[in-house]
Protein backbone atom coordinates (compact mmCIF):
# COMPACT_ATOMS: atom_id res chain seq x y z
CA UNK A 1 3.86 -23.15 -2.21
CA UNK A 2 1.35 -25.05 -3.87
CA UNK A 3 0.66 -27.58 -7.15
CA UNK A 4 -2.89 -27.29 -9.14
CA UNK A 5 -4.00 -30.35 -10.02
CA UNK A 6 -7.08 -31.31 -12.44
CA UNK A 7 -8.71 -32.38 -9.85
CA UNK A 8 -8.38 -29.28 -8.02
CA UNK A 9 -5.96 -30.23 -5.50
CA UNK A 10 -2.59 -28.34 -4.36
CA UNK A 11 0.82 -29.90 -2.90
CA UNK A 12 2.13 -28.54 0.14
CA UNK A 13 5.66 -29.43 1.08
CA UNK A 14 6.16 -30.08 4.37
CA UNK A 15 10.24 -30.44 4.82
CA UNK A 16 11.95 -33.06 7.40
CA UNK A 17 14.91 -31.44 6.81
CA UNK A 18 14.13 -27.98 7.19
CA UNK A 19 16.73 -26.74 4.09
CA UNK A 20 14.33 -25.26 1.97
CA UNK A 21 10.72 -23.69 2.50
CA UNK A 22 7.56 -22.14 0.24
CA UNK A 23 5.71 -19.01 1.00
CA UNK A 24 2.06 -19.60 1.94
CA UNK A 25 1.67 -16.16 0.84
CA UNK A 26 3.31 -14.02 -1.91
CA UNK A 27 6.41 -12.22 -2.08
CA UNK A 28 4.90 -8.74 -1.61
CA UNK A 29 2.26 -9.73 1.56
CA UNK A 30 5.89 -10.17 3.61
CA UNK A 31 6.10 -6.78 3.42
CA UNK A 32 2.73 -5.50 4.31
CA UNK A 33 3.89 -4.64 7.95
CA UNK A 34 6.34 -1.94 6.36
CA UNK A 35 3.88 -0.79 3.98
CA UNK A 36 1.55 -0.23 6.71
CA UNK A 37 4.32 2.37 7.83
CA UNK A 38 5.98 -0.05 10.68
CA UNK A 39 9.55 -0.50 8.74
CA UNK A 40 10.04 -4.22 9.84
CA UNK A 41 11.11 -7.06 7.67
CA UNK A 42 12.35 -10.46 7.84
CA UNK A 43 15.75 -11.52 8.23
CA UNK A 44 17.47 -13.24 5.38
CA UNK A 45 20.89 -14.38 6.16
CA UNK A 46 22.67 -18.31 6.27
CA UNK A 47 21.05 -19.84 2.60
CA UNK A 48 18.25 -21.23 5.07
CA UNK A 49 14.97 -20.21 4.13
CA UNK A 50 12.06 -20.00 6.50
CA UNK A 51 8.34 -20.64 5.86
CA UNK A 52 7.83 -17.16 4.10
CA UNK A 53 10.40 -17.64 1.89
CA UNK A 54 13.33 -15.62 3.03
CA UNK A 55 17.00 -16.52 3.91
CA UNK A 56 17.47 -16.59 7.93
CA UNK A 57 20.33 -16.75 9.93
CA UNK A 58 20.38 -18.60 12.96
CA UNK A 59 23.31 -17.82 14.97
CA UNK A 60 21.74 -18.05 18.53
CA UNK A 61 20.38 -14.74 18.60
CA UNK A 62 16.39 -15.64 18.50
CA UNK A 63 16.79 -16.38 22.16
CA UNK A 64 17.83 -13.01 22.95
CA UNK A 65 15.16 -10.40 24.54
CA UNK A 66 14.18 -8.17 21.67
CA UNK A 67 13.31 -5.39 23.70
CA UNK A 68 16.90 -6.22 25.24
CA UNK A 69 18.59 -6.08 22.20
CA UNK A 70 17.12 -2.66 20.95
CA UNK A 71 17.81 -1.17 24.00
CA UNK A 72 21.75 -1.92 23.71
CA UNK A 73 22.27 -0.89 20.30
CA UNK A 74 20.47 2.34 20.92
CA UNK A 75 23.10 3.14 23.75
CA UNK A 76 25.88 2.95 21.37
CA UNK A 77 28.18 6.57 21.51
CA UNK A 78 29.98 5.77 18.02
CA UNK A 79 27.36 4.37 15.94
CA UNK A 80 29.49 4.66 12.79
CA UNK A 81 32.93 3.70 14.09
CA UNK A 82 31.28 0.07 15.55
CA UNK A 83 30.07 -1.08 12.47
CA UNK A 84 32.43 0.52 10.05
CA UNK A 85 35.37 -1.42 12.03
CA UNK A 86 32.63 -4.63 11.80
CA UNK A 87 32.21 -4.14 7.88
CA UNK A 88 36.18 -3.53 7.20
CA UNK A 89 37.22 -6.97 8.55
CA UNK A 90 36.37 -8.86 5.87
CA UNK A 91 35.77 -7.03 2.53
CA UNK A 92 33.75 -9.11 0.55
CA UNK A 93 30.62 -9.36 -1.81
CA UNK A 94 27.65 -9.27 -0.18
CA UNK A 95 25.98 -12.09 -1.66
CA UNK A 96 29.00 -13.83 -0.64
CA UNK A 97 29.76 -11.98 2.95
CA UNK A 98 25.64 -13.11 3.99
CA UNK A 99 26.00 -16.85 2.37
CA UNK A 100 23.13 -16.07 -0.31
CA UNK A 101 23.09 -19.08 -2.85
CA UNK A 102 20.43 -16.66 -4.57
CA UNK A 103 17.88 -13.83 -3.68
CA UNK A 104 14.14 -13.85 -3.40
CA UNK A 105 11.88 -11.23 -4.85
CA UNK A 106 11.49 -10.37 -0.70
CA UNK A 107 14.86 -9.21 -1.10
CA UNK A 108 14.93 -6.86 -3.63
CA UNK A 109 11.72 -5.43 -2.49
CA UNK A 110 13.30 -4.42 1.13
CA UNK A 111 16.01 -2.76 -0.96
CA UNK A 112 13.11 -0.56 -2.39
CA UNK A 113 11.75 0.04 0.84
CA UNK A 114 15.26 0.57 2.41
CA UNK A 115 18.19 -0.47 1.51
CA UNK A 116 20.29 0.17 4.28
CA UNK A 117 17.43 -1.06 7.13
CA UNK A 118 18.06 -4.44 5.46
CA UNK A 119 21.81 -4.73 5.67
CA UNK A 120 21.51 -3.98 9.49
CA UNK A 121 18.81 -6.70 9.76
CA UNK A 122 21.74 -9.11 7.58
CA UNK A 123 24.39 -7.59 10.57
CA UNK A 124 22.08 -7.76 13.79
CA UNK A 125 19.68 -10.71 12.73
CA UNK A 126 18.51 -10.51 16.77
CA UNK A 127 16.92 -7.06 16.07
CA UNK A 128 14.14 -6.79 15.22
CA UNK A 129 13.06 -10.48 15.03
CA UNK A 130 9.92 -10.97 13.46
CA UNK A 131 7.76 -13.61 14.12
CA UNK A 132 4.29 -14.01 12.55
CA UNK A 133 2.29 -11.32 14.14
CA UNK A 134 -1.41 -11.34 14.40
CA UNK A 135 -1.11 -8.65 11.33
CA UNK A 136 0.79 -11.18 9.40
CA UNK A 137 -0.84 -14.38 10.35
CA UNK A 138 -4.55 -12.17 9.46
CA UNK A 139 -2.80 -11.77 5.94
CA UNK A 140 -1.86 -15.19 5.55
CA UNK A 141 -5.63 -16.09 6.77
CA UNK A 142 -6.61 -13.83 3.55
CA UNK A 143 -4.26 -15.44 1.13
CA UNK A 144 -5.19 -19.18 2.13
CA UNK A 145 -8.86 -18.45 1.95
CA UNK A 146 -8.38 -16.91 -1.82
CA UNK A 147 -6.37 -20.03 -2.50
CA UNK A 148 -9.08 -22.56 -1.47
CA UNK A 149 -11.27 -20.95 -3.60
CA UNK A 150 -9.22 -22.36 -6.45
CA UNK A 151 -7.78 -25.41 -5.38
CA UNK A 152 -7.65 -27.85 -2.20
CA UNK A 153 -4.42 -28.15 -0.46
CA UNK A 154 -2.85 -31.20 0.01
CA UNK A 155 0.92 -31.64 2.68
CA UNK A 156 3.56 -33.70 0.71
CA UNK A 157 6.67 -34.75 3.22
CA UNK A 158 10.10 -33.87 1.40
CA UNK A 159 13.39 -35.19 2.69
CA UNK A 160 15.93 -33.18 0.43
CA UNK A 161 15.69 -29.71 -1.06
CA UNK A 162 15.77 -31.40 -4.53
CA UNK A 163 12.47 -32.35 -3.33
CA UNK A 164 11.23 -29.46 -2.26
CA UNK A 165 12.01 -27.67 -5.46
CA UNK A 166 10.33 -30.72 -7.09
CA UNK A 167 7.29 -29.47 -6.16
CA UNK A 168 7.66 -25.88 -6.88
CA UNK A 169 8.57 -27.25 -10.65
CA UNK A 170 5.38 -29.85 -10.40
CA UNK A 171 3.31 -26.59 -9.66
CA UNK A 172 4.92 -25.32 -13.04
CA UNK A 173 3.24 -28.27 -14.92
CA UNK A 174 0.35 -28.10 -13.71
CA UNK A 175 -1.15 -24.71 -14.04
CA UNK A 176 0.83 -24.41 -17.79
CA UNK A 177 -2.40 -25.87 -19.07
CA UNK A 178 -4.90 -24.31 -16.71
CA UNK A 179 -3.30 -20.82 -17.75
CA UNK A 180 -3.58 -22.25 -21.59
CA UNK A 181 -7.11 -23.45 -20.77
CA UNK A 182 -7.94 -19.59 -20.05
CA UNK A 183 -8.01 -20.37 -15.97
CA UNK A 184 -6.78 -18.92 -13.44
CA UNK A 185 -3.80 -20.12 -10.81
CA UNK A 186 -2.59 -18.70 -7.71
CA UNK A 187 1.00 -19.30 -6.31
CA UNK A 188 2.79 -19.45 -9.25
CA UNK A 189 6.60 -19.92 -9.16
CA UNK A 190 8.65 -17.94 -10.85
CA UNK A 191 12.63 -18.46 -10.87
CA UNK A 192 15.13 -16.39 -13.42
CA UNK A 193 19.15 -15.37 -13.71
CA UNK A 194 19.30 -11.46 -13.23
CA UNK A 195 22.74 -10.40 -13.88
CA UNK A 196 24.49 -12.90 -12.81
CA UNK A 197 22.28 -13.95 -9.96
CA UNK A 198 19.57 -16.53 -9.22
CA UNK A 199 16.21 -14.83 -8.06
CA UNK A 200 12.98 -16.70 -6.80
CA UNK A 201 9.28 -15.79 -5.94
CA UNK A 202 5.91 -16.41 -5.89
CA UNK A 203 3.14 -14.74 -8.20
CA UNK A 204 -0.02 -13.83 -6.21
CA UNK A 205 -2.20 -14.84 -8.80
CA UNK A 206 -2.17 -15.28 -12.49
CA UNK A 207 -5.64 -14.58 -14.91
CA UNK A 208 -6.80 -13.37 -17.89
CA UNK A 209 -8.22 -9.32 -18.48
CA UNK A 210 -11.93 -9.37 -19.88
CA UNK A 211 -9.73 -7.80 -22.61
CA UNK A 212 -8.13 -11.47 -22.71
CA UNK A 213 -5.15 -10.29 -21.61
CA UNK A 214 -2.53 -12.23 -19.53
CA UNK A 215 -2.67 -10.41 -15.91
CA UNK A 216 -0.48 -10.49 -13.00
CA UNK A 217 -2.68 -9.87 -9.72
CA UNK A 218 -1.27 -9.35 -6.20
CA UNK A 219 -3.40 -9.06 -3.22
CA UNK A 220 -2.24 -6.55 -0.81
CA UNK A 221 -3.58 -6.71 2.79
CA UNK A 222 -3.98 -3.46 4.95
CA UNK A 223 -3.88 -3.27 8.27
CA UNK A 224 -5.65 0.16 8.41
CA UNK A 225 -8.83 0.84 6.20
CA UNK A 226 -6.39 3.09 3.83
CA UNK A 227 -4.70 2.84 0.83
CA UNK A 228 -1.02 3.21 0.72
CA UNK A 229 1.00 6.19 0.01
CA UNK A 230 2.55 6.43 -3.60
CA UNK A 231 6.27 6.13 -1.98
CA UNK A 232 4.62 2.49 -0.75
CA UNK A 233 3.28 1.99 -4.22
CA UNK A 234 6.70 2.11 -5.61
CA UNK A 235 8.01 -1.15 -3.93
CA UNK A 236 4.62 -3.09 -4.80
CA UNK A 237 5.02 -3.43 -8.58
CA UNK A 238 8.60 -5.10 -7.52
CA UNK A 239 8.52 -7.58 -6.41
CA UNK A 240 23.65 -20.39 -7.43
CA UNK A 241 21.32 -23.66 -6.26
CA UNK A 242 23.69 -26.24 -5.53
CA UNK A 243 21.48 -28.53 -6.46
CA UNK A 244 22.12 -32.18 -7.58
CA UNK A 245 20.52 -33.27 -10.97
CA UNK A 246 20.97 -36.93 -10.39
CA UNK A 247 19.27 -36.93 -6.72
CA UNK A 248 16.54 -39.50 -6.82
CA UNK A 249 12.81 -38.05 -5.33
CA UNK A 250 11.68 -39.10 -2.56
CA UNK A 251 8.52 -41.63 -1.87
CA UNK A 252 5.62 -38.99 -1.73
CA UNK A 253 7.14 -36.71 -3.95
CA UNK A 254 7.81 -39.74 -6.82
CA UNK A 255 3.93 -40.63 -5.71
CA UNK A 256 1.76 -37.34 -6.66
CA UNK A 257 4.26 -37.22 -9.68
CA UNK A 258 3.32 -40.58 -11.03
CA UNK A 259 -0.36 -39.39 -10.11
CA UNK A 260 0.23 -36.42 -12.70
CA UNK A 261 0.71 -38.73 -15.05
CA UNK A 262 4.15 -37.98 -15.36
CA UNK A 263 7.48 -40.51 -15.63
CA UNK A 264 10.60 -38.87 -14.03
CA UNK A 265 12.95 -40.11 -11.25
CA UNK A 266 15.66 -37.59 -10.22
CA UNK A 267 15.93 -34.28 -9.73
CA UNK A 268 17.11 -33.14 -13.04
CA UNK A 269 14.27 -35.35 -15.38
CA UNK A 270 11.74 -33.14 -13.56
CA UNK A 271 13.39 -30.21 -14.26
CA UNK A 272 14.40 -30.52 -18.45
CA UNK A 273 10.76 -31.45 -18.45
CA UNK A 274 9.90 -28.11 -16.72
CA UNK A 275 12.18 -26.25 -18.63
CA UNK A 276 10.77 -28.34 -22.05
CA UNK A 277 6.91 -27.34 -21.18
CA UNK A 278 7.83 -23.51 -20.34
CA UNK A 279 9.57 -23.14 -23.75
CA UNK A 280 7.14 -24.68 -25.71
CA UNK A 281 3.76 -23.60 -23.62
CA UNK A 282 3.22 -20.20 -26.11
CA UNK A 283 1.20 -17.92 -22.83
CA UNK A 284 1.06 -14.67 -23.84
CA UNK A 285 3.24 -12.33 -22.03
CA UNK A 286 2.40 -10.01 -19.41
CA UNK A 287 1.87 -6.33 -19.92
CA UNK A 288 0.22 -5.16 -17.07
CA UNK A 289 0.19 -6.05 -13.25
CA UNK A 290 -3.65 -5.31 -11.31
CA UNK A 291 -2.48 -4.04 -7.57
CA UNK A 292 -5.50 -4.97 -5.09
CA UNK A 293 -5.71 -3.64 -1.69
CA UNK A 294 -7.96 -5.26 0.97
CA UNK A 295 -8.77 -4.79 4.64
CA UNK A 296 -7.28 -7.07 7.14
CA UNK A 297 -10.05 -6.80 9.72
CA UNK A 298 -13.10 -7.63 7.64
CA UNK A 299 -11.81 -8.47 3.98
CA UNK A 300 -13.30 -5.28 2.51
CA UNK A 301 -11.67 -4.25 -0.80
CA UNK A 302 -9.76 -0.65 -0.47
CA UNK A 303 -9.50 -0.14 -4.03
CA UNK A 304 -7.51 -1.20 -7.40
CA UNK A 305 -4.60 -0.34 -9.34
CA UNK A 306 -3.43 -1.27 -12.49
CA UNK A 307 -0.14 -0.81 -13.60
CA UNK A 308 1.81 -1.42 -17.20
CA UNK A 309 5.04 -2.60 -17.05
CA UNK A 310 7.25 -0.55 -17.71
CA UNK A 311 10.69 -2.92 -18.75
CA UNK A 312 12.94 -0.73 -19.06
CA UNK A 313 12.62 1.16 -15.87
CA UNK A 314 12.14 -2.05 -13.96
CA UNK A 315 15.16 -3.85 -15.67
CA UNK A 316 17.10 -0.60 -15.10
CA UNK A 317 16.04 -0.76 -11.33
CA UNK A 318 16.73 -4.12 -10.53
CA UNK A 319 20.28 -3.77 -12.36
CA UNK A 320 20.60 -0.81 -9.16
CA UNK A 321 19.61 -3.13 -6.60
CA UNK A 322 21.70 -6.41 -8.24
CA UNK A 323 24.38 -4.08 -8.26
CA UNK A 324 24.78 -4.21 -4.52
CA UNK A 325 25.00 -7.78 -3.96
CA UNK A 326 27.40 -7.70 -6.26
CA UNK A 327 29.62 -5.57 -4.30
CA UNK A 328 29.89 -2.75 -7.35
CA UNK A 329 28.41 -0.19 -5.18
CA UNK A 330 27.96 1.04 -1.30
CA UNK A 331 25.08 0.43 0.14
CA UNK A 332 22.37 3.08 0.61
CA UNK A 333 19.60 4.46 2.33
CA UNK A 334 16.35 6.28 1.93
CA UNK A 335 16.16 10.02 0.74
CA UNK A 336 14.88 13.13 1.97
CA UNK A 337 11.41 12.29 0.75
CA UNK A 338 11.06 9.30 2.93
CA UNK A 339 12.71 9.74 5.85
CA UNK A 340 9.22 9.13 7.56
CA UNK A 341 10.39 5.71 7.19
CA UNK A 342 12.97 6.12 9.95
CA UNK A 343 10.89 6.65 12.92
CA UNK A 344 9.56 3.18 12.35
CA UNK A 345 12.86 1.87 12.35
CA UNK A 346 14.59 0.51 15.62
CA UNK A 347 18.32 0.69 14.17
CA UNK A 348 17.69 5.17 13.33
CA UNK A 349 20.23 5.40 16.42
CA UNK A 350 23.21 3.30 14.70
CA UNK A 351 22.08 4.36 11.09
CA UNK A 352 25.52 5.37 9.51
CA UNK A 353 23.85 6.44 6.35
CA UNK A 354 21.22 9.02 8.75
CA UNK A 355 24.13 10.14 10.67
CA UNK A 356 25.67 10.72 6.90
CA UNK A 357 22.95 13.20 5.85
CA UNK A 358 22.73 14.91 8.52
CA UNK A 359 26.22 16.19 8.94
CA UNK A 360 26.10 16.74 5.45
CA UNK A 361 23.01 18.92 6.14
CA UNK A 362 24.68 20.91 8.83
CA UNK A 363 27.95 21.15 6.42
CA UNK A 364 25.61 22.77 3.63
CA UNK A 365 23.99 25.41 6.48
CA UNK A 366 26.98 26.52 7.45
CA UNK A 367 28.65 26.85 4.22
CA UNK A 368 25.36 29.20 3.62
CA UNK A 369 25.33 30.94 6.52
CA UNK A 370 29.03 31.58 5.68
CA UNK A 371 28.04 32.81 2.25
């Protein structure tokens, strides 16, 4: 996560404490490995958050052997009784069962790409373990060297997560005006309530139409010289803190504050005066998100999309998605359409909600064949 300053610098926070971490890439480039038909994600899990952003639960299991670990849940004879009898111990809210303080755009996005692949990665966090692959690091490459084009980046050491979301809300403030200016900014922020719960991310870029128009951009890598399928498409226009008001900033944070030219001292001045400029900076608002697909291997540009927003379909989806954390509905798993997906996917064995579908498909053959 980065800050754009006048002179064309960007923060970096660099945490001694480990409690809260930035993306160096968007929301959406996490998920380039599944988009490029693989069906991996991260693992969000204790209200830790690693370097890309999402949740992570670390509960001993990175030391196990993944291939290890694969191997043993695909021996499993009852793959629905083991993790129904898991699931009925404690009957809880999600958000709560998994220790969420609040979700990240990441999130909601694996829920689009598979709902049910993601609650096994919250269950078995050693499965499927996902470190930065040469894929993802090549992405991140892509990413960094669109974001030096803008701005410099410069590593600010954070002691509390107070200060790390100091920066994050120092970013704010400093690409309001560059945005108002008729610039352009990269990394942007973005932090609202959805029904009851807290969601964070990162916009890829933000820019202006030649039409003048306020534009959302995210940069998709590709790890083959194709563009996605529309069922990939789908999850690309997707994309409670505990915090303390009163906690004072530390040095180097308090430092490139005072170097914006701005007075604050805690926690909670720097955010009223967030909140203060966002009410009162008048950006238009944006109608229309520009999709654009590159090439890991060489850069070259696959092709654009642009897509309107649509509110009301994306409100009514998110509402679907919320809906689960909440604990209002079961969780759920990809349909006919995409079971393509599944062959990626190392928990298929275990999958209660495969093993589902396809006794009810056998049910429905023989109640034909009956017929």
């Amino acid at each position: 996560m980065s800050v754009t300053e006048g002179s064309g610098e960007v923060y970096r926070p660099i945490s001694t404490t480990d409690e809260e971490g930035f993306s160096d890439i968007s929301d959406s480039e996490l998920l380039s490995l599944q988009d490029d038909n693989l069906g991996n994600t991260l693992h969000p899990g204790e209200g830790r958050t690693n370097s890309h952003g999402l949740c992570t639960n670390e509960v001993g299991t990175s030391a196990l052997n993944q291939e290890e670990v694969k191997k043993s849940i695909g021996k499993l004879k009852d793959p629905g009784g083991i993790l129904q009898r898991k699931r009925k111990q404690v009957v809880q809210k999600p958000l709560d069962k998994f220790r969420m303080k609040y979700l990240w755009v990441t999130n909601l996005c694996s829920q689009t790409w598979c709902e049910q692949q993601m609650v096994y990665e919250f269950e078995f966090p050693g499965v499927e373990k996902q470190e930065k692959t040469e894929a993802m690091n090549a992405g991140a490459s892509i990413h960094l060297a669109r974001e030096l084009e803008v701005h410099d980046v410069v590593s600010v050491s954070t002691q509390t997560r107070e200060d790390s979301w100091a920066i994050k809300f120092l970013n704010v403030l400093a690409m309001i005006p560059v945005l108002q200016s008729g610039g352009h900014v990269r990394e942007f922020p973005v932090f609202r309530e959805l029904d009851g719960i807290f969601v964070v991310g990162v916009i890829d870029e933000l820019g202006y139409s030649s039409k003048g128009e306020l534009e959302l951009r995210e940069l998709k890598t590709r790890t083959t010289p194709s563009l996605p399928r529309s069922s990939q498409k789908s999850s690309h226009t997707f994309q409670h803190l505990q915090l303390r008001l009163d906690q004072v900033l530390g040095v180097q944070v308090k430092e490139h504050i005072e170097r914006a030219g701005l007075t604050v001292s805690t926690f909670g001045d720097l955010l009223e005066l967030t909140c203060l400029n966002l009410a009162f900076s008048e950006l238009p608002v944006i109608d229309c998100i520009k999709l654009e697909y590159c090439y890991q291997a060489d850069g070259t540009l696959l092709g654009c999309e642009t897509v309107t927003f649509d509110e009301k379909n994306v409100m009514e989806h998110l509402k679907f998605c919320l809906s689960y954390w909440k604990g209002q509905r079961e969780v759920r798993g990809v349909d006919i359409e995409e079971a393509w997906k599944c062959s990626h996917c190392s928990f298929s064995n275990v999958c209660e909600w495969r093993t589902k579908k396809s006794e009810d498909a056998l049910v429905k053959c023989h109640t034909k064949k009956a017929k």
